[in-house]
PDB file of N, CA and C in Angstrom:
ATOM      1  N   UNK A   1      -9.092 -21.009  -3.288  1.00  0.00           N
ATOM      2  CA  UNK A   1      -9.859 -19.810  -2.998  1.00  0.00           C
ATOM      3  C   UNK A   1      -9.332 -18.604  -3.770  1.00  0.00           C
ATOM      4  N   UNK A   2      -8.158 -18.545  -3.960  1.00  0.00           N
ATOM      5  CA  UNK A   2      -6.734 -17.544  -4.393  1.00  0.00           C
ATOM      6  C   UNK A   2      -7.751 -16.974  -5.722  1.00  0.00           C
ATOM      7  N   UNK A   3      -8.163 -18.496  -6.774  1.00  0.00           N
ATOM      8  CA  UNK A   3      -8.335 -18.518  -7.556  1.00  0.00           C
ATOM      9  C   UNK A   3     -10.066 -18.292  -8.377  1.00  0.00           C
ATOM     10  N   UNK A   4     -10.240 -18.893  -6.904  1.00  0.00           N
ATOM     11  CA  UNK A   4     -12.012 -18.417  -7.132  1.00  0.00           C
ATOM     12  C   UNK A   4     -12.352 -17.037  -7.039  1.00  0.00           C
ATOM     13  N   UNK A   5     -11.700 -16.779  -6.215  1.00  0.00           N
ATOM     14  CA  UNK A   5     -12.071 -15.263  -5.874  1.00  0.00           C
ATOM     15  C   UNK A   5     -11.466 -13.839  -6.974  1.00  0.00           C
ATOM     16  N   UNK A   6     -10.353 -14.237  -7.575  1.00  0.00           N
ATOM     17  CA  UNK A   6      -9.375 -13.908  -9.074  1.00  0.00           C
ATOM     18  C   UNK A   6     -10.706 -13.441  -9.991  1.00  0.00           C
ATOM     19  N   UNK A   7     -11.698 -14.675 -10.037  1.00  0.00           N
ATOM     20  CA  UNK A   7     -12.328 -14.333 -11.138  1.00  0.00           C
ATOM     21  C   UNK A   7     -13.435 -13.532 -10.728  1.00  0.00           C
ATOM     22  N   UNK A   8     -13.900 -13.168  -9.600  1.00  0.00           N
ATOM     23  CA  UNK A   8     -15.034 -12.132  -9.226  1.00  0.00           C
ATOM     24  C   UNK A   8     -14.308 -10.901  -9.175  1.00  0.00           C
ATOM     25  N   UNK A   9     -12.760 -10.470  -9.510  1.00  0.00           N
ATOM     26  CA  UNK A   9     -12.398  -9.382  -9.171  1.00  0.00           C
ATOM     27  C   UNK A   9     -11.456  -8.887  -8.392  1.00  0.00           C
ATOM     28  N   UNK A  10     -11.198 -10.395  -7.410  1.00  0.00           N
ATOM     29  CA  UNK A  10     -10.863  -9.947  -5.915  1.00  0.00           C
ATOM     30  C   UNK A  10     -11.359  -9.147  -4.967  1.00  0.00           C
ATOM     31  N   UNK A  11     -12.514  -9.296  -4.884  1.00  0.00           N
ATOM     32  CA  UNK A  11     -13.303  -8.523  -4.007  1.00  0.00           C
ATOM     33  C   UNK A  11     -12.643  -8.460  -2.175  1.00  0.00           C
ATOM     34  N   UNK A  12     -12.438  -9.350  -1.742  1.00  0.00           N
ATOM     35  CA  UNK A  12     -12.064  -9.549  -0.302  1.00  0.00           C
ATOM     36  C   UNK A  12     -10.533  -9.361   0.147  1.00  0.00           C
ATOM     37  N   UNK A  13      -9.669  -9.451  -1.170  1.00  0.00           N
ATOM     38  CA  UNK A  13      -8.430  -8.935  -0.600  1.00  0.00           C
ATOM     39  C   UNK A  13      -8.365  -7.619  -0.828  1.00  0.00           C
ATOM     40  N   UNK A  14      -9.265  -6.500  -2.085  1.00  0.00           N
ATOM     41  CA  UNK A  14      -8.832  -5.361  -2.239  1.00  0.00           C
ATOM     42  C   UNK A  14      -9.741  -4.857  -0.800  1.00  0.00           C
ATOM     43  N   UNK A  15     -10.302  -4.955  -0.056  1.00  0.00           N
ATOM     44  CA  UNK A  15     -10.824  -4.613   1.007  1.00  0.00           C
ATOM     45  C   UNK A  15      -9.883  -4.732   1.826  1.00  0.00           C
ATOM     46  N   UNK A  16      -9.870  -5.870   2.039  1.00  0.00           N
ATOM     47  CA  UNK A  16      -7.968  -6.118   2.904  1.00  0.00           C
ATOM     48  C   UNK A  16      -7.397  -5.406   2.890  1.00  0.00           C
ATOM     49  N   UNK A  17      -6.788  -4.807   1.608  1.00  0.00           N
ATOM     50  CA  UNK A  17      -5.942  -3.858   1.344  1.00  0.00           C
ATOM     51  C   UNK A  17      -6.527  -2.223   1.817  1.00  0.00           C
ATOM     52  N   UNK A  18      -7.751  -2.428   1.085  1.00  0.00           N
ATOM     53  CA  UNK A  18      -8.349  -1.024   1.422  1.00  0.00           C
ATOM     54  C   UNK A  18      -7.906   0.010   2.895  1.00  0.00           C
ATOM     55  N   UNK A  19      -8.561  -1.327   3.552  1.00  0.00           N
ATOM     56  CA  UNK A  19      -8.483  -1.292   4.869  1.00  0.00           C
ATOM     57  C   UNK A  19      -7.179  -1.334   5.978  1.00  0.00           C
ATOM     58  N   UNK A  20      -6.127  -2.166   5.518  1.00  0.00           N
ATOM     59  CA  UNK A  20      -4.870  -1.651   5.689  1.00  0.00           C
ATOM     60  C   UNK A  20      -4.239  -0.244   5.419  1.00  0.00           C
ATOM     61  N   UNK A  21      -4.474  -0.107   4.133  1.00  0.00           N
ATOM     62  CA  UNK A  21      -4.321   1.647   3.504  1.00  0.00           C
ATOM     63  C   UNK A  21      -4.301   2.370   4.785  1.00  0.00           C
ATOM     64  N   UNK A  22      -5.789   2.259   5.236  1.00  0.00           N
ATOM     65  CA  UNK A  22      -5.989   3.435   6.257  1.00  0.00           C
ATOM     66  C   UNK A  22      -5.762   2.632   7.781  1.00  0.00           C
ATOM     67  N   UNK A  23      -5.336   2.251   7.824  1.00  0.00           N
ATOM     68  CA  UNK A  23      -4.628   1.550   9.219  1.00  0.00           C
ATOM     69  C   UNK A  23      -3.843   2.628   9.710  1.00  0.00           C
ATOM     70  N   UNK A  24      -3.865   3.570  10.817  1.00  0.00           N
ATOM     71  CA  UNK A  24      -3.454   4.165  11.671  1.00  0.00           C
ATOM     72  C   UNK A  24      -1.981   4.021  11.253  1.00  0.00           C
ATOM     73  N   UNK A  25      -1.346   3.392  11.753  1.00  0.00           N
ATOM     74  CA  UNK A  25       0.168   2.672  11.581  1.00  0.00           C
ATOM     75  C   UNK A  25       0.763   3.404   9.543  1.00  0.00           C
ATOM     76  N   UNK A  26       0.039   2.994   8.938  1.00  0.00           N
ATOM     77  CA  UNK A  26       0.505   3.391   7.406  1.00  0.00           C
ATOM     78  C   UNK A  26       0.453   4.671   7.441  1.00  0.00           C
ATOM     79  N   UNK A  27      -1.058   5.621   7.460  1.00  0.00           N
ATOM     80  CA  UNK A  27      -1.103   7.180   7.557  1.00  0.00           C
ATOM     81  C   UNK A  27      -0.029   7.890   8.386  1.00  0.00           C
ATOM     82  N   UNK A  28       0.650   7.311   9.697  1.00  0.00           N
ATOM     83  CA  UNK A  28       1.413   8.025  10.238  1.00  0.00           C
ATOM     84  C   UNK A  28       2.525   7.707   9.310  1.00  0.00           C
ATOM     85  N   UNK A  29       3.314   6.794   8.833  1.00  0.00           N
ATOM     86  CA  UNK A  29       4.535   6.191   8.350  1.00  0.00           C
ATOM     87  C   UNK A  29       4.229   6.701   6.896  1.00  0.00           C
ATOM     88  N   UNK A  30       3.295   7.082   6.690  1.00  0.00           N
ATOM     89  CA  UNK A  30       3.857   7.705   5.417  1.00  0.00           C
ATOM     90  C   UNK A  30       3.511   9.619   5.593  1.00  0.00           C
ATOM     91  N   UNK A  31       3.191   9.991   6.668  1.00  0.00           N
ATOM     92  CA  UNK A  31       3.588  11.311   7.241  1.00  0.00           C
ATOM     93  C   UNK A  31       5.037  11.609   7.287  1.00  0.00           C
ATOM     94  N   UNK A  32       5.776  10.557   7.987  1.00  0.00           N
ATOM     95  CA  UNK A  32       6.546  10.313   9.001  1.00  0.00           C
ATOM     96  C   UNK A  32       7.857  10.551   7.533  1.00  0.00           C
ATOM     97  N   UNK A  33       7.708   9.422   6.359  1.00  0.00           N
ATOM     98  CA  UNK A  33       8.119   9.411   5.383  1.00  0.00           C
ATOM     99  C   UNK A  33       8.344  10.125   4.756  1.00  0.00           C
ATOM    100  N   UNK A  34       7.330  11.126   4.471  1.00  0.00           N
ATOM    101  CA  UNK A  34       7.346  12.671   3.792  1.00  0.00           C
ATOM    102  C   UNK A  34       8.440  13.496   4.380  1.00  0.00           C
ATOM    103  N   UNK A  35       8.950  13.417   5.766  1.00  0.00           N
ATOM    104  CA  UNK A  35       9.067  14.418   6.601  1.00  0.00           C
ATOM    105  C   UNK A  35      10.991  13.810   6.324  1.00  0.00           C
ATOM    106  N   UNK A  36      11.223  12.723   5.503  1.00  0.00           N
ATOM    107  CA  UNK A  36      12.458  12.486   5.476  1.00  0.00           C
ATOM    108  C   UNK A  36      13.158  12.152   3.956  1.00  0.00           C
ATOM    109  N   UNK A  37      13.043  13.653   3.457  1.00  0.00           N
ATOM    110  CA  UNK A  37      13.607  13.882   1.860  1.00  0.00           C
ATOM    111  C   UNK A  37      14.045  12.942   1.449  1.00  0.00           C
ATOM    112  N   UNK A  38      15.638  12.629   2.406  1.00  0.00           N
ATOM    113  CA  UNK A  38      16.700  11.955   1.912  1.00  0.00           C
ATOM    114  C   UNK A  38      16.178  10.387   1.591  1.00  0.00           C
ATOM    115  N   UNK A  39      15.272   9.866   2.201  1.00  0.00           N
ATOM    116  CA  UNK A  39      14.722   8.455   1.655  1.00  0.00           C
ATOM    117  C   UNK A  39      14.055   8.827   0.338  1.00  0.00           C
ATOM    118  N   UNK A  40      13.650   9.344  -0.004  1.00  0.00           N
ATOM    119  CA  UNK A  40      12.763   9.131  -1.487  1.00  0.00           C
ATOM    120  C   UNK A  40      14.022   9.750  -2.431  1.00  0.00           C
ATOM    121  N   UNK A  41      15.375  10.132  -2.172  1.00  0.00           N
ATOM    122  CA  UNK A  41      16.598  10.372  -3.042  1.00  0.00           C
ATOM    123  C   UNK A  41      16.878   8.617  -3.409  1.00  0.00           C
ATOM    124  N   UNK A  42      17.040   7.735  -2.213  1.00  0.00           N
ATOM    125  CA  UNK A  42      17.455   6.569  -2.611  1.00  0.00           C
ATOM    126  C   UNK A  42      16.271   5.364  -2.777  1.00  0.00           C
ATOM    127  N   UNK A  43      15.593   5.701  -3.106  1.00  0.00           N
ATOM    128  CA  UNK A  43      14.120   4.924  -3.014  1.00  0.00           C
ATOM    129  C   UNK A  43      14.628   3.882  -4.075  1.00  0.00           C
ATOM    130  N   UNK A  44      14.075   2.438  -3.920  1.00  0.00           N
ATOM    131  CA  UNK A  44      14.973   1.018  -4.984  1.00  0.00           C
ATOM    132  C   UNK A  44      13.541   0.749  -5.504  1.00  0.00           C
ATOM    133  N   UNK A  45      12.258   0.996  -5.014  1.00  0.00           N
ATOM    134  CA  UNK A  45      10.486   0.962  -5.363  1.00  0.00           C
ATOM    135  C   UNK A  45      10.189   2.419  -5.647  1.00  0.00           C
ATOM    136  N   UNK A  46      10.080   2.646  -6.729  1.00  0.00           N
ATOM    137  CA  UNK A  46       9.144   3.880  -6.815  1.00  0.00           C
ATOM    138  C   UNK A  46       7.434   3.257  -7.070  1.00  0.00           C
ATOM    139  N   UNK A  47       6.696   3.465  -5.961  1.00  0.00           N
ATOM    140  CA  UNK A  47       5.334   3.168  -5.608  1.00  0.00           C
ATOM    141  C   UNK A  47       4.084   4.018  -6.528  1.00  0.00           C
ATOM    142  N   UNK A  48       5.029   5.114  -7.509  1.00  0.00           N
ATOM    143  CA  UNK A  48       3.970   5.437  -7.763  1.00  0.00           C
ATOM    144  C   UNK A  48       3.950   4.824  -9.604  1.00  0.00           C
ATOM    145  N   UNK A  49       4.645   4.155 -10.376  1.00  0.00           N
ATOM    146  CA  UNK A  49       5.166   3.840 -11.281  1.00  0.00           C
ATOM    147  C   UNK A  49       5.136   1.768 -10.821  1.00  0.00           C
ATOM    148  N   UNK A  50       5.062   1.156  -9.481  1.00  0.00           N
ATOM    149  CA  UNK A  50       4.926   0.017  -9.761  1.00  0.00           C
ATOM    150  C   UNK A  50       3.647  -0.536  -8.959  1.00  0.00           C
TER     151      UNK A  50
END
């Protein structure tokens, strides 16, 4: 399926994802995230670069 779906685009996992994005739980935790400098000093993923 992984693979069928690869070639239309991935239509059904970027929805997945979409939809996680805005999952209650992420919007607060990355409020929550903002609000604590000292983690993005030692960050080992920079999210906006990978």
């Amino acid at each position: 399926m992984f693979i069928l779906e690869g070639r239309t685009n991935y239509p059904s996992m970027t929805a997945r994802r979409r939809l996680t994005a805005q999952h209650e739980i992420e919007v607060v935790g990355a409020r929550l995230r903002d609000m604590m400098p000292w983690i993005k000093k030692n960050r080992l993923v920079d999210q906006s670069k990978n």
